[in-house]
N, C-alpha and C. Protein backbone atom coordinates (compact mmCIF):
# COMPACT_ATOMS: atom_id res chain seq x y z
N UNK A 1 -34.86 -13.46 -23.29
CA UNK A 1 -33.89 -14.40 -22.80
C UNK A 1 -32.52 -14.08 -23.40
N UNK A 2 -31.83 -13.88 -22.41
CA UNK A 2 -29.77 -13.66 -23.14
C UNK A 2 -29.29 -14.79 -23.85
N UNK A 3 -28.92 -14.96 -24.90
CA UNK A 3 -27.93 -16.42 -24.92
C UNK A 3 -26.44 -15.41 -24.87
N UNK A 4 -25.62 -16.94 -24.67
CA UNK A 4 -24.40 -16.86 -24.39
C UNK A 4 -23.58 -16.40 -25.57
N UNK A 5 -22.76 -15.34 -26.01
CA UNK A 5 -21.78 -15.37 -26.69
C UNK A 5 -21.12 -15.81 -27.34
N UNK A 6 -21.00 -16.57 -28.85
CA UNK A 6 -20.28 -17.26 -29.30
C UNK A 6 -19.05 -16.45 -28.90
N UNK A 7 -18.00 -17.39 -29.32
CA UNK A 7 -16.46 -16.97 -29.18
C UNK A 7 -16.08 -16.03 -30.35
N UNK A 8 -16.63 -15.99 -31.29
CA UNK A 8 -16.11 -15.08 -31.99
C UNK A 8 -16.78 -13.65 -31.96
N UNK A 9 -18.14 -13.59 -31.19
CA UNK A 9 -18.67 -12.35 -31.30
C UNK A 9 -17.95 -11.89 -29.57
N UNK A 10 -17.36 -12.57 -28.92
CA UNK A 10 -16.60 -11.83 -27.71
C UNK A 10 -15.10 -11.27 -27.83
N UNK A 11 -15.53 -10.05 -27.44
CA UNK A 11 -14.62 -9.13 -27.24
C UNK A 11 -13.24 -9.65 -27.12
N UNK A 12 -12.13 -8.92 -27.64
CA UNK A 12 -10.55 -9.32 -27.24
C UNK A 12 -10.32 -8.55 -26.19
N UNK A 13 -10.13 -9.16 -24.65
CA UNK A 13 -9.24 -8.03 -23.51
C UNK A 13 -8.22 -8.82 -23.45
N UNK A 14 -7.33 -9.06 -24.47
CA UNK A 14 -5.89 -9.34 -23.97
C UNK A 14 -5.37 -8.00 -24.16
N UNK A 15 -5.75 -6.62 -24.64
CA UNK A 15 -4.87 -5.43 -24.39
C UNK A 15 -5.07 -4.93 -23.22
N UNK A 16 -6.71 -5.06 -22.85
CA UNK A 16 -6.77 -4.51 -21.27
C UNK A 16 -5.99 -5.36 -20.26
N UNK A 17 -6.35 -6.81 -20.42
CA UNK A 17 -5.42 -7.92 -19.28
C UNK A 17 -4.07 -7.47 -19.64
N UNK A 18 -3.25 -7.46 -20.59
CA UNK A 18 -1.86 -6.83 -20.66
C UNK A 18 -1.95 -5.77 -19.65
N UNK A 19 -2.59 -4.92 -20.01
CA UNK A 19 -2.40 -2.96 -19.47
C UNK A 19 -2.66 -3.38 -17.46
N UNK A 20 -3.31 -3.92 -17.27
CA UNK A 20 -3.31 -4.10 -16.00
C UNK A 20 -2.56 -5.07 -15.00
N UNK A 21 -1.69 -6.03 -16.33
CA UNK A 21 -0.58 -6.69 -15.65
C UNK A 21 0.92 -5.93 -15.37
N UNK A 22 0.54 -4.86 -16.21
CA UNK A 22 1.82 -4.20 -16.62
C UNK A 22 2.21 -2.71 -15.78
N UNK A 23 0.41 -2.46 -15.30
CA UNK A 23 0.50 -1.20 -14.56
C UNK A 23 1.48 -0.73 -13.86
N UNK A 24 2.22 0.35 -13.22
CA UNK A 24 3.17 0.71 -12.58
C UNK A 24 2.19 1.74 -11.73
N UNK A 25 1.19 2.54 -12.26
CA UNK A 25 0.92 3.97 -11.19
C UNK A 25 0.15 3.16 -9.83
N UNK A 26 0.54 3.62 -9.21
CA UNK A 26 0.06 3.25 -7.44
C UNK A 26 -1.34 3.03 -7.68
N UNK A 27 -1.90 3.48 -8.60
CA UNK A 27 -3.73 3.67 -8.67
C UNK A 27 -3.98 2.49 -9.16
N UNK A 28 -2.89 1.69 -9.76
CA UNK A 28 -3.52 0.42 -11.11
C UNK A 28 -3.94 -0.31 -10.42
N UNK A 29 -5.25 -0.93 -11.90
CA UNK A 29 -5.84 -1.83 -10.98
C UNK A 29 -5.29 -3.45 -10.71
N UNK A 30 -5.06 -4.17 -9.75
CA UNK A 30 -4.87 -5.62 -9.75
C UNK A 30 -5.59 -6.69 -10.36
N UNK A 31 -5.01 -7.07 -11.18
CA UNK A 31 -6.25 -8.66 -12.11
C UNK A 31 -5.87 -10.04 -11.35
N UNK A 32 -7.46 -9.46 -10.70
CA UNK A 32 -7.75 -10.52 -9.63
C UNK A 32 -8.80 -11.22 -10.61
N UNK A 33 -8.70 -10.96 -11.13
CA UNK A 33 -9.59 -12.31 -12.48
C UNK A 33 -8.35 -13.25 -13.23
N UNK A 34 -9.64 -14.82 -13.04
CA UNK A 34 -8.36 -15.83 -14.14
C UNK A 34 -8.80 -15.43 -15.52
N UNK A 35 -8.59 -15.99 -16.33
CA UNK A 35 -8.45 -16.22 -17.73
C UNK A 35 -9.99 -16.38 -18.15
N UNK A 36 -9.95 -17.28 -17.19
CA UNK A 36 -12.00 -17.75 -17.47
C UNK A 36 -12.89 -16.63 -16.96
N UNK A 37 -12.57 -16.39 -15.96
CA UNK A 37 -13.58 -15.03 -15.54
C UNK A 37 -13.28 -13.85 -16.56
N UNK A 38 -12.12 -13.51 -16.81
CA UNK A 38 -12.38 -12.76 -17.94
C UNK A 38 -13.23 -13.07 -19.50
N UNK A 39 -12.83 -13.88 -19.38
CA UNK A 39 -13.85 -14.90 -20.51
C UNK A 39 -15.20 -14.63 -20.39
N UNK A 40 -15.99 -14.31 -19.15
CA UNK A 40 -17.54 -14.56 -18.42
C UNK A 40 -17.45 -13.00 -18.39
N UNK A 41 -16.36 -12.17 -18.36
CA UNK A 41 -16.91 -10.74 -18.12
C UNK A 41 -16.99 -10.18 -19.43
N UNK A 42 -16.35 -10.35 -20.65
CA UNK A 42 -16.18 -10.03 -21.52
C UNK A 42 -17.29 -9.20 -22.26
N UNK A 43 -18.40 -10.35 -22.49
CA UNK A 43 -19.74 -9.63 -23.59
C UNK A 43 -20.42 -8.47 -22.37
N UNK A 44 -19.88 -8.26 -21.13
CA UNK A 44 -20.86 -7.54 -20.86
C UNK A 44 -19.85 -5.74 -20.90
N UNK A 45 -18.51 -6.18 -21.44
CA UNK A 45 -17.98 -4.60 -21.77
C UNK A 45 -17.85 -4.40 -22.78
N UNK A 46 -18.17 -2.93 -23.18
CA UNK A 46 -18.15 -2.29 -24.53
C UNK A 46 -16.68 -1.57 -24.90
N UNK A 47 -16.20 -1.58 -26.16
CA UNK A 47 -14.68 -1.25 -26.30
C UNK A 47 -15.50 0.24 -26.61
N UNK A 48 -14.68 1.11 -25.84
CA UNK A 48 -14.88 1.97 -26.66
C UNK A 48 -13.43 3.20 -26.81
N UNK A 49 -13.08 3.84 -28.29
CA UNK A 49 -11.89 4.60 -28.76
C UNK A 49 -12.41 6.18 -28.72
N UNK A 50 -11.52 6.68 -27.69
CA UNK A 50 -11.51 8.04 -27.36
C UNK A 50 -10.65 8.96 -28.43
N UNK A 51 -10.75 9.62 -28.95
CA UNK A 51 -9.56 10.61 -29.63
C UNK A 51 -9.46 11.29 -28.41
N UNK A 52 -7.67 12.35 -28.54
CA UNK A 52 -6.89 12.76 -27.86
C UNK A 52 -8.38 14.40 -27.50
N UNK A 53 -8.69 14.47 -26.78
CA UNK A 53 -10.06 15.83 -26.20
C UNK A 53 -11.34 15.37 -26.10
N UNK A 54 -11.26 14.68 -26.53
CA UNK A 54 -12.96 14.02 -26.07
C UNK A 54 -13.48 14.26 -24.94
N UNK A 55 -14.44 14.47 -24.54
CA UNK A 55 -15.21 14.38 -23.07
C UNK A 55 -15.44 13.00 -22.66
N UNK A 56 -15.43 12.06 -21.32
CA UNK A 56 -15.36 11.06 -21.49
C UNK A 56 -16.86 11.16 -20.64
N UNK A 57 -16.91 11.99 -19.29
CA UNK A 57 -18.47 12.43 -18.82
C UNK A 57 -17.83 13.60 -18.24
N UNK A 58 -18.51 14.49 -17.89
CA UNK A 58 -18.53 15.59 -17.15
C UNK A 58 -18.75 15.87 -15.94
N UNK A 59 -17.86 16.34 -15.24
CA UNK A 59 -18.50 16.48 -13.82
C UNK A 59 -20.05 17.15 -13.56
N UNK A 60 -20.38 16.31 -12.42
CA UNK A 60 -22.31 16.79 -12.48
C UNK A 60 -22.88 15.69 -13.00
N UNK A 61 -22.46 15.12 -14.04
CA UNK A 61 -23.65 14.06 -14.51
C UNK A 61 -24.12 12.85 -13.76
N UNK A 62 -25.32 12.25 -14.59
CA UNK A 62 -25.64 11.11 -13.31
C UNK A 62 -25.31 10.18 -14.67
N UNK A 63 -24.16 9.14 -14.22
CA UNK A 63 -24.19 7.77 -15.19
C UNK A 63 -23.23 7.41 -14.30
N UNK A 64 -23.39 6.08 -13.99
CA UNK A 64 -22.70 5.29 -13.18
C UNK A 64 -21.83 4.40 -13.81
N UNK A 65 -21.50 4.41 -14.96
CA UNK A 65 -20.67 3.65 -16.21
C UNK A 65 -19.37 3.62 -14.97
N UNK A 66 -18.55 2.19 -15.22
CA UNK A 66 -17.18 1.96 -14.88
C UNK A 66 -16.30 1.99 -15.89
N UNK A 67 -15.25 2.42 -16.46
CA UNK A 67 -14.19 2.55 -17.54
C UNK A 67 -12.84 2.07 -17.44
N UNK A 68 -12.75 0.80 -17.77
CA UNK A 68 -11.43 0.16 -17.53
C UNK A 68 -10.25 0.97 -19.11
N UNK A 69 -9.20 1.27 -18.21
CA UNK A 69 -8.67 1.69 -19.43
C UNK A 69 -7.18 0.82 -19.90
N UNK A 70 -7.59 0.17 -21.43
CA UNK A 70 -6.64 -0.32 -21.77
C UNK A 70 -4.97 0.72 -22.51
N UNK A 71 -5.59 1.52 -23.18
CA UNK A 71 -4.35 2.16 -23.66
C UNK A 71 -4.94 4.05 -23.46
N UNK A 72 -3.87 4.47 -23.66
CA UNK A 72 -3.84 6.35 -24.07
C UNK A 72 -3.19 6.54 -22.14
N UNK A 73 -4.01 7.96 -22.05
CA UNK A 73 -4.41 8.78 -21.06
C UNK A 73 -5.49 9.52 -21.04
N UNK A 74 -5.77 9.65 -19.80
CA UNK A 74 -7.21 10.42 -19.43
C UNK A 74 -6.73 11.37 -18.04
N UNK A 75 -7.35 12.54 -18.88
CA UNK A 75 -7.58 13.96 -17.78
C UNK A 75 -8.51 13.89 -17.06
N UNK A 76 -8.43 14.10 -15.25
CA UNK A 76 -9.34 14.25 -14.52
C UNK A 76 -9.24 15.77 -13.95
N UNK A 77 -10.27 16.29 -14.02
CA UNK A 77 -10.38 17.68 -13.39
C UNK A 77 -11.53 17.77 -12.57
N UNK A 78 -11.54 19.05 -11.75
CA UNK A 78 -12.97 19.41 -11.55
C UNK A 78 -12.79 20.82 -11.24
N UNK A 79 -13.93 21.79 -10.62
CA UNK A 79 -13.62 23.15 -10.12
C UNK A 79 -14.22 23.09 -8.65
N UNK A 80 -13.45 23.28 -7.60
CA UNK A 80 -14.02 23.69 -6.18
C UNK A 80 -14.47 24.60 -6.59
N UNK A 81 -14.94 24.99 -4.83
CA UNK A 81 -15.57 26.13 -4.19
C UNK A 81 -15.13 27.31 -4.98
N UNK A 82 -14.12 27.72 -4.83
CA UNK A 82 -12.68 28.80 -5.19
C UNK A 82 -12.60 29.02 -6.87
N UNK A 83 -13.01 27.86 -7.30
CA UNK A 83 -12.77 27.69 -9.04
C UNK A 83 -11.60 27.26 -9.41
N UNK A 84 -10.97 26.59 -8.55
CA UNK A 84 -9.92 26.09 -8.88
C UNK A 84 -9.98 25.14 -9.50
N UNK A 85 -8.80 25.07 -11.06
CA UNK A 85 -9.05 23.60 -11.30
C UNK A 85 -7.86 22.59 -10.62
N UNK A 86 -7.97 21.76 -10.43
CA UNK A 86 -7.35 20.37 -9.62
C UNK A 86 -7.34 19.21 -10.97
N UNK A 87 -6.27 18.83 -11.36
CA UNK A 87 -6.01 17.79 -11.96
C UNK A 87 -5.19 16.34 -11.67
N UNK A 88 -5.53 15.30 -12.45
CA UNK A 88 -4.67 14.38 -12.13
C UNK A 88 -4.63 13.32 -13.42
N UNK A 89 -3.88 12.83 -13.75
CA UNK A 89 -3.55 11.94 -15.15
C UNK A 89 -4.03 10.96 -14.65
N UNK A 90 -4.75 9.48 -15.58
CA UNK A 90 -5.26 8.00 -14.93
C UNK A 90 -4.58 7.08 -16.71
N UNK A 91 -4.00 6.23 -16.51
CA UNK A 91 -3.28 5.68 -17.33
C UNK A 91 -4.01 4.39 -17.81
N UNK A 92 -2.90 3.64 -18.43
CA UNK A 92 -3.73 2.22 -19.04
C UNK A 92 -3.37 1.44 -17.40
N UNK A 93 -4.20 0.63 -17.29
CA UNK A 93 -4.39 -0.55 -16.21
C UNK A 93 -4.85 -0.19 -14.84
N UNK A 94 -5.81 0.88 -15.14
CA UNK A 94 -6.46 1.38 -13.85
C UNK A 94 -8.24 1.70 -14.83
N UNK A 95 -8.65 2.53 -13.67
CA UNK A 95 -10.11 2.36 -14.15
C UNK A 95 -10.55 4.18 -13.65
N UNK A 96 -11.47 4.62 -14.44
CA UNK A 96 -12.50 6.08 -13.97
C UNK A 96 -13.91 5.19 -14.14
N UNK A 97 -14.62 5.93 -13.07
CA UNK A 97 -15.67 6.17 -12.54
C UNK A 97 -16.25 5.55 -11.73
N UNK A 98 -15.05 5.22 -10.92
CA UNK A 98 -15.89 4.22 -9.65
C UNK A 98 -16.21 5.12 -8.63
N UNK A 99 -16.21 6.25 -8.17
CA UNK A 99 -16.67 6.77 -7.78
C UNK A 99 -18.24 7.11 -7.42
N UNK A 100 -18.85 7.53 -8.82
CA UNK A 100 -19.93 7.24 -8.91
C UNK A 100 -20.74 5.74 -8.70
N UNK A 101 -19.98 4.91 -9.61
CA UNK A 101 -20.44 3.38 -9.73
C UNK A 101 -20.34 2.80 -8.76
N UNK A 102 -19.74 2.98 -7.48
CA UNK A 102 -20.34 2.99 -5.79
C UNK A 102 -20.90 3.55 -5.07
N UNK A 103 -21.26 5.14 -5.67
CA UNK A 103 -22.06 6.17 -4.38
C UNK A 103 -23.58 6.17 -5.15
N UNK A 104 -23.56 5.71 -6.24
CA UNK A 104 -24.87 6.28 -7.04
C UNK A 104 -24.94 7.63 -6.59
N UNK A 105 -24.10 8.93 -6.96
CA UNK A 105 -24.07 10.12 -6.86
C UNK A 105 -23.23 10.80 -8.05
N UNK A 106 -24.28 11.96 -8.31
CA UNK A 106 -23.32 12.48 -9.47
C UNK A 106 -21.62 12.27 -10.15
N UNK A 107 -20.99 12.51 -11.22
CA UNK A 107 -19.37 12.34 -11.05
C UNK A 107 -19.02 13.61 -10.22
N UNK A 108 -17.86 13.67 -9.89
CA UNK A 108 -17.35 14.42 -8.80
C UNK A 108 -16.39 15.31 -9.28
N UNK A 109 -15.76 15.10 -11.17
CA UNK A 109 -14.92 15.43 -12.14
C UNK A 109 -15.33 14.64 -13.41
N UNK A 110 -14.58 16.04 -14.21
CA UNK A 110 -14.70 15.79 -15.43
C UNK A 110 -13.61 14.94 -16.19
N UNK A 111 -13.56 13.94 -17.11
CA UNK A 111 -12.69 13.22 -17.32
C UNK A 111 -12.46 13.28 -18.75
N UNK A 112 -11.29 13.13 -19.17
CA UNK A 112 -11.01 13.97 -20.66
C UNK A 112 -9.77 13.44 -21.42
N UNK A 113 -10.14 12.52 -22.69
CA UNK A 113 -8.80 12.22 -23.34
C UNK A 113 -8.12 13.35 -23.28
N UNK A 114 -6.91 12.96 -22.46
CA UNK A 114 -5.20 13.59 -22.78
C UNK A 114 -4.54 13.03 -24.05
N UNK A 115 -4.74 11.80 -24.61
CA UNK A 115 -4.23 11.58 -25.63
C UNK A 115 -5.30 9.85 -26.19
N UNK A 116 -5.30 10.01 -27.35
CA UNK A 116 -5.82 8.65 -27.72
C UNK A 116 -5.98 7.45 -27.11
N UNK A 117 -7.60 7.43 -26.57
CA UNK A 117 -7.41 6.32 -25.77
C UNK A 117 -8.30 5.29 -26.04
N UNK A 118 -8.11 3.70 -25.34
CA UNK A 118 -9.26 2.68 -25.87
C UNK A 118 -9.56 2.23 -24.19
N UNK A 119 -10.84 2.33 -23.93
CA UNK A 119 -11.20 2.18 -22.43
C UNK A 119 -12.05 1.18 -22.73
N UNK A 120 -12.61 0.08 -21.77
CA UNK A 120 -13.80 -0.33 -22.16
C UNK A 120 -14.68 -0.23 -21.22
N UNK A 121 -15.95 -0.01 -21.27
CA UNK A 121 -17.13 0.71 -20.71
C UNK A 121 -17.81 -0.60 -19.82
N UNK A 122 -18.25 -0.04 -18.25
CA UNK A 122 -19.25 -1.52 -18.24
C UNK A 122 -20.55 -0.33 -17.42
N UNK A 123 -21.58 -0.57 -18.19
CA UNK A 123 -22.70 0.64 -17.31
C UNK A 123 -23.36 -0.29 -16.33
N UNK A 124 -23.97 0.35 -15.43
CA UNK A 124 -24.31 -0.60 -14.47
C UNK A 124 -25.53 -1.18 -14.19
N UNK A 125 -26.18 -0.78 -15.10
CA UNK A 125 -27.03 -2.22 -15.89
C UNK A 125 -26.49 -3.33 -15.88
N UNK A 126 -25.49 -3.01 -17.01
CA UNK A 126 -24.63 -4.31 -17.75
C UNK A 126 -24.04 -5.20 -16.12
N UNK A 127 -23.63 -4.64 -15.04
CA UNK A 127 -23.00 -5.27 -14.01
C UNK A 127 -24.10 -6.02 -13.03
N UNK A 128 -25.33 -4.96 -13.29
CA UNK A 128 -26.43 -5.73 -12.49
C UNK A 128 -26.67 -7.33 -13.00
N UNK A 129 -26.61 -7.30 -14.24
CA UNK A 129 -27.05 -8.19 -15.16
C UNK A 129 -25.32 -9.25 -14.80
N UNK A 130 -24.58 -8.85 -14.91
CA UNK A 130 -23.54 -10.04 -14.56
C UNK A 130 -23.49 -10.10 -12.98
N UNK A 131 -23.93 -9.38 -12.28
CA UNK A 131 -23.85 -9.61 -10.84
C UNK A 131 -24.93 -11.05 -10.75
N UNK A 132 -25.78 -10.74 -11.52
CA UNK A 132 -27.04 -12.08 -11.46
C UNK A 132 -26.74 -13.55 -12.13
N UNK A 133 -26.06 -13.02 -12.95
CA UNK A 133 -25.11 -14.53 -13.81
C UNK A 133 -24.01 -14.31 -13.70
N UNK A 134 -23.06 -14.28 -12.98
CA UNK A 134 -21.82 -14.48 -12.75
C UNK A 134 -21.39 -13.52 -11.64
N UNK A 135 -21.93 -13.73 -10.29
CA UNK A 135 -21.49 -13.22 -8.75
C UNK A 135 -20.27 -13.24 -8.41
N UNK A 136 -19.86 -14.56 -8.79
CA UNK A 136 -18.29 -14.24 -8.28
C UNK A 136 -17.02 -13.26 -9.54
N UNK A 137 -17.69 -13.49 -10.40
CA UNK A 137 -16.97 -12.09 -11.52
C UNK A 137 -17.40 -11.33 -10.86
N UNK A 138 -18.25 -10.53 -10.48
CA UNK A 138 -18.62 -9.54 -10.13
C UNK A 138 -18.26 -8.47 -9.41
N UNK A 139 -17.96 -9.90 -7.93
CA UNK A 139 -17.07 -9.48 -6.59
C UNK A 139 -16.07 -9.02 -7.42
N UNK A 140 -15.43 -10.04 -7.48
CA UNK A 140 -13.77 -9.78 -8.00
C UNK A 140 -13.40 -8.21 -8.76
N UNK A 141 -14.66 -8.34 -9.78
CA UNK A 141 -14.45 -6.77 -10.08
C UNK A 141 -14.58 -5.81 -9.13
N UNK A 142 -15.89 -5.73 -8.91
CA UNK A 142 -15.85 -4.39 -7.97
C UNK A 142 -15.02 -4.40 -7.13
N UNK A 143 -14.26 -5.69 -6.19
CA UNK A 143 -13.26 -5.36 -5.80
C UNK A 143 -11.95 -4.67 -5.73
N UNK A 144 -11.85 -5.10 -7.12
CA UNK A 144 -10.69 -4.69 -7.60
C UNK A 144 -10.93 -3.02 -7.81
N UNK A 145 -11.79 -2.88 -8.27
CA UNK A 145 -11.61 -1.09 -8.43
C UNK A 145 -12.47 -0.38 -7.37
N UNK A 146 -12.94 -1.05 -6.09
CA UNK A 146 -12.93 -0.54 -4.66
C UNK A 146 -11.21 -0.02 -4.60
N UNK A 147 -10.33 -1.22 -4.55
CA UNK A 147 -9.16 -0.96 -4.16
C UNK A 147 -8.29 -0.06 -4.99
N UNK A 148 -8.78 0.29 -5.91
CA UNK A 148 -8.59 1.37 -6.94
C UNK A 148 -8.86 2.70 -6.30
N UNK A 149 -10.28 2.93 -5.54
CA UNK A 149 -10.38 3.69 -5.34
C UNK A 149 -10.35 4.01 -3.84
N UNK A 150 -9.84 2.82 -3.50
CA UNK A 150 -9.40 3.21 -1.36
C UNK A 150 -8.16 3.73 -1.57
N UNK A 151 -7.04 3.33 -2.74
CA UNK A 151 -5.86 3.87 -3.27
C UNK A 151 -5.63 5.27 -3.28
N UNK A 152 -6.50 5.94 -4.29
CA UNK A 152 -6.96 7.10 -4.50
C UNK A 152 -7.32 7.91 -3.53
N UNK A 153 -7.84 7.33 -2.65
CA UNK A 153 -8.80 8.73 -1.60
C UNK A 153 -7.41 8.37 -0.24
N UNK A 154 -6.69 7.30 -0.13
CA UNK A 154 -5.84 7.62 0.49
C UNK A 154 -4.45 8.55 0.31
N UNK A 155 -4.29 8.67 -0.91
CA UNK A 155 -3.26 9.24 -1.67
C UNK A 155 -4.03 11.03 -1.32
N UNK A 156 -3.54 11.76 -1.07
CA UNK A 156 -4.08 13.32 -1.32
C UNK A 156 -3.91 13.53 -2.60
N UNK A 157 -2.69 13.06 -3.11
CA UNK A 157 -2.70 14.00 -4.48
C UNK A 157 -2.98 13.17 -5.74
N UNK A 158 -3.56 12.15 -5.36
CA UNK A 158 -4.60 11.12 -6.46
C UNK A 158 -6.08 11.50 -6.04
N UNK A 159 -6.49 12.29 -4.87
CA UNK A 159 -7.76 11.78 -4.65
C UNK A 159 -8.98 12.20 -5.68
N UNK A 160 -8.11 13.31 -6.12
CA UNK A 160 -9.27 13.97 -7.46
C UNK A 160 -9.24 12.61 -8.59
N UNK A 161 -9.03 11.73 -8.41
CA UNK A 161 -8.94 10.39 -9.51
C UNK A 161 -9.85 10.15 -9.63
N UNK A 162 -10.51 10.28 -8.16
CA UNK A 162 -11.36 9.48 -7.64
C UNK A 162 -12.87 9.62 -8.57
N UNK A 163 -13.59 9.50 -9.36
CA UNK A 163 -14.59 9.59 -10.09
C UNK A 163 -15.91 9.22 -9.77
């Protein structure tokens, strides 16, 4: 049985709610969550601190993790057909890996601190599990980084964002 979260063992996203009020890149995501729904989404994301090269996943892998990112930058790459690499920068107040975390299909790119970053993680376990106690958080999220990523695949030269 889950119990609920005291308040002090839940997470602080007033840096992520900042980073996504503040976004500027065309990709950011919109906080279509109130105050309280962030409140209800909270215990189910993990903070986690990237140093500047880290691997964040690799293109090819199977993990369907979503990554809201509050501060740094993150490298997206991959290699076509050709071996080309294709890049694109993803900043604070947007999100990697929705890609996967809607196709249930491998990542599509590799994603890579560019510089010190704090993202927070939600695997999709953790979303199954708030999709079942808290549906309308849920929507709202995946919404929001659907439109993250209808952004992306409409953009040509964001679409490698796309994760």
């Amino acid at each position: 049985m889950h119990t609920a979260a005291t308040p002090s063992s839940r997470p602080d996203l007033t840096g992520l709610i900042q980073a996504i009020h503040q976004a500027a890149a065309e990709d950011g995501m919109n906080n279509v969550l109130s105050p309280e729904q962030w409140d209800l989404l909270a215990p189910y994301l993990r903070p986690m601190d990237l140093p500047a090269g880290q691997v964040l996943f690799a293109q090819g892998t199977m993990d369907r993790s979503l990554y809201l990112i509050e501060s740094g930058s993150l490298s997206v790459h991959y290699e076509d057909e050709k071996q080309r690499l294709r890049l694109a920068i993803v900043g604070p107040g947007s999100v990697v890996g929705e890609g996967a975390f809607f196709s249930h299909r491998p990542r599509s790119a590799t994603v890579q601190a560019g510089a010190a970053s704090r993202l927070w993680a939600l695997t999709a376990m953790r979303f199954a599990e708030l999709a079942n106690r808290q549906p309308a958080v849920a929507l709202q999220l995946a919404m929001a980084a659907g439109a993250v990523q209808a952004k992306r695949l409409s953009n040509r030269r964001r679409r490698v964002a796309s994760t």
